[in-house]
Protein backbone atom coordinates (compact mmCIF):
# COMPACT_ATOMS: atom_id res chain seq x y z
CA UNK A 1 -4.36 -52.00 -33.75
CA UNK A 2 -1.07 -51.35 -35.58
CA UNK A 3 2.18 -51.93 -33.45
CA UNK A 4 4.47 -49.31 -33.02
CA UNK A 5 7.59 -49.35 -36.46
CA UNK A 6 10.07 -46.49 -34.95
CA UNK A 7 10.37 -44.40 -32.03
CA UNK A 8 11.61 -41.35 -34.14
CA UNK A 9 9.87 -39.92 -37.27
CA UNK A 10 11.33 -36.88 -38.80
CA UNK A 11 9.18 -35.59 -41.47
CA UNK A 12 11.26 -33.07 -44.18
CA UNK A 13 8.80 -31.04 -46.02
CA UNK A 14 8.18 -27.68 -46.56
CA UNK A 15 4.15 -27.53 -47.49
CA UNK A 16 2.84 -26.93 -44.19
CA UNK A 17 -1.03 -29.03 -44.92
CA UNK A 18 1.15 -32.27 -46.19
CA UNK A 19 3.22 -32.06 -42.71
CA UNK A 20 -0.02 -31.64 -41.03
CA UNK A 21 -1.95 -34.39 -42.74
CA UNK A 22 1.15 -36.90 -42.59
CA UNK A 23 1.67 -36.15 -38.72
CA UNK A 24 -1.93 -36.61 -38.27
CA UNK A 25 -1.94 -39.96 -39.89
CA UNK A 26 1.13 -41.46 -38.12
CA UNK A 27 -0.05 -40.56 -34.93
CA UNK A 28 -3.29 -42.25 -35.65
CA UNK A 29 -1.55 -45.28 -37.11
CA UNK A 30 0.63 -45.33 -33.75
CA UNK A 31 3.29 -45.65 -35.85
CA UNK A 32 5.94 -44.23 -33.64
CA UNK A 33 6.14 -42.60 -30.30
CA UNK A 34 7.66 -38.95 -31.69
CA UNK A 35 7.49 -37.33 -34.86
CA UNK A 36 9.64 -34.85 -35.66
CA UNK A 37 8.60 -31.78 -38.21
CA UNK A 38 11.08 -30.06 -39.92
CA UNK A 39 9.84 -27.39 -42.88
CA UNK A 40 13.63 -27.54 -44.82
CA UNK A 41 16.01 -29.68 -45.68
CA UNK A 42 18.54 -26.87 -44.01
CA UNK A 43 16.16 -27.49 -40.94
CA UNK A 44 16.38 -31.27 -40.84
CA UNK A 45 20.26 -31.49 -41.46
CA UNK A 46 21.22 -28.96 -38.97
CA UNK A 47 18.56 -31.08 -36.53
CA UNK A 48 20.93 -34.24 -37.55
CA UNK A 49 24.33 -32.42 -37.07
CA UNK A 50 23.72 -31.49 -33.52
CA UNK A 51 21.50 -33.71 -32.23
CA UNK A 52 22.24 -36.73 -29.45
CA UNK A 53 22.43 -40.05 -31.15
CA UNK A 54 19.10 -40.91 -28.75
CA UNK A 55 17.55 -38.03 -30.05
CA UNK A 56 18.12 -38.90 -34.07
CA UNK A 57 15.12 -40.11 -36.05
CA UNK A 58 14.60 -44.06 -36.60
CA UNK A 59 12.97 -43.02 -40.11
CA UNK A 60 12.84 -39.96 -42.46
CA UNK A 61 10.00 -39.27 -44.73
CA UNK A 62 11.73 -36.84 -47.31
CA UNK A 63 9.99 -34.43 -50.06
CA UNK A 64 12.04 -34.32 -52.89
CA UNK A 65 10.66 -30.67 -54.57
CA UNK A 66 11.48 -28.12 -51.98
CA UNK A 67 12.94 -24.42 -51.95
CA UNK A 68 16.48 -23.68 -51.26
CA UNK A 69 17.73 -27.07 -50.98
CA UNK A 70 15.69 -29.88 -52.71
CA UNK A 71 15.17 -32.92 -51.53
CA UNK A 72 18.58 -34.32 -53.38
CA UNK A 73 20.86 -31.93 -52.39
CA UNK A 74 19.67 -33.37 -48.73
CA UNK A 75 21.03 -36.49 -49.83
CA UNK A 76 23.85 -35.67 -50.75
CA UNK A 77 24.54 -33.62 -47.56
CA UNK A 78 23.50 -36.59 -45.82
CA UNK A 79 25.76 -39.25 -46.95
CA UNK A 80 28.36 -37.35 -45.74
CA UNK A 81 27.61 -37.58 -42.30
CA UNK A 82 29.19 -40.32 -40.54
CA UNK A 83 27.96 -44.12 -40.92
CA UNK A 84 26.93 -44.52 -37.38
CA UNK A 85 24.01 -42.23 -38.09
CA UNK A 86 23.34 -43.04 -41.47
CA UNK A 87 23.33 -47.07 -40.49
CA UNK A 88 20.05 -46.22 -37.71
CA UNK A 89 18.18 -44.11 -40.00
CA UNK A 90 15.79 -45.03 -43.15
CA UNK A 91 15.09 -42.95 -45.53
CA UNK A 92 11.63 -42.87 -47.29
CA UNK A 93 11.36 -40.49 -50.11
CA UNK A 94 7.40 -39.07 -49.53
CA UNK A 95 6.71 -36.64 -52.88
CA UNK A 96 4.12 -35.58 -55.03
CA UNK A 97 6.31 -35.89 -57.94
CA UNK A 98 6.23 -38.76 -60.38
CA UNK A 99 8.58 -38.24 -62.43
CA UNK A 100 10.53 -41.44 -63.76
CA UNK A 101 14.08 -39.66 -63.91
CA UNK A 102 13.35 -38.59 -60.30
CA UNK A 103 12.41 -42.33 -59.45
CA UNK A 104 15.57 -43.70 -61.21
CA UNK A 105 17.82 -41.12 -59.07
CA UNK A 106 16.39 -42.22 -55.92
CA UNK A 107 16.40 -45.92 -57.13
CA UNK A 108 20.27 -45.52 -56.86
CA UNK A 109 20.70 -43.85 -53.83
CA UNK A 110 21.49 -46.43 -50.92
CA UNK A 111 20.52 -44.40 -48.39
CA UNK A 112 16.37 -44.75 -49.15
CA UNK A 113 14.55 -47.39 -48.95
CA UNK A 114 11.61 -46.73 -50.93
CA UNK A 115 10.00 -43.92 -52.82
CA UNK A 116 6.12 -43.30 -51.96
CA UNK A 117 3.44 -40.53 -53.40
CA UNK A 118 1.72 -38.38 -50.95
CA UNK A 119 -0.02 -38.80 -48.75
CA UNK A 120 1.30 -41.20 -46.34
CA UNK A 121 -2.10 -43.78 -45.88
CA UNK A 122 -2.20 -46.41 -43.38
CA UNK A 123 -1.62 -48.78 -46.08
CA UNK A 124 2.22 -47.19 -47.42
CA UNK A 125 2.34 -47.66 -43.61
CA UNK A 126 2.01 -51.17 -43.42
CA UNK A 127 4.31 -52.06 -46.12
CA UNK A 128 7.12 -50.10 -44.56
CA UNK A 129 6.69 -52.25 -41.37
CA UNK A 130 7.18 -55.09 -43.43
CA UNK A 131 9.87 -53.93 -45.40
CA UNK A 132 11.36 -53.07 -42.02
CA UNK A 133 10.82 -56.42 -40.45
């Protein structure tokens, strides 16, 4: 059995089936007690603006290609919340894309930690807990 990596999962993604299968396997994985589902980046950032600091996600699995505001443009509205939130949260960027420019633009971003292909498996899993250790 796998031991528990966050309390708080917030997964930002607007293809309904990924959010699905992705919830599914976390669960399964007991990788956290809560996992939060939020279907735009809009969605996810107003979630972080007025939410209690108990409340805000331990980890953030983030799609890059979305409508309206891409998965970049979250980033960028995220580092300008305040570093008391940004310190408690980890970013994981969780895409279908693999594009290189879109891996070197994440590669400089300090607020993710690592950039994984979907799906999440029990395996990407794993090595976050260990990144996380």
């Amino acid at each position: 059995m796998n031991s528990k990596c966050a309390d708080i999962v917030m997964l930002i993604d607007d293809n309904e089936i990924d959010v699905f299968i992705n919830q599914k396997v976390i669960e399964f994985d007991q990788f956290s007690e809560k996992v939060i589902t939020c279907f735009s980046a809009r969605e996810a950032l107003d979630y972080l603006s007025n939410t209690e600091s108990n409340q805000m996600p331990d980890i953030i699995f983030l799609d890059l290609n979305m409508p309206v505001i891409d998965g970049f443009e979250f980033l960028e509205a995220y580092a300008t919340f305040p570093e008391e939130v940004r310190k408690h949260i980890t970013i994981i960027v969780l895409t279908s894309s693999d594009n290189d420019f879109d891996k070197e633009r994440i590669s400089a971003n300090s607020d993710v930690l690592l950039f994984q292909s979907k799906p999440i498996t029990e395996e990407k899993l794993n090595k976050i807990r260990k990144l996380l250790k």
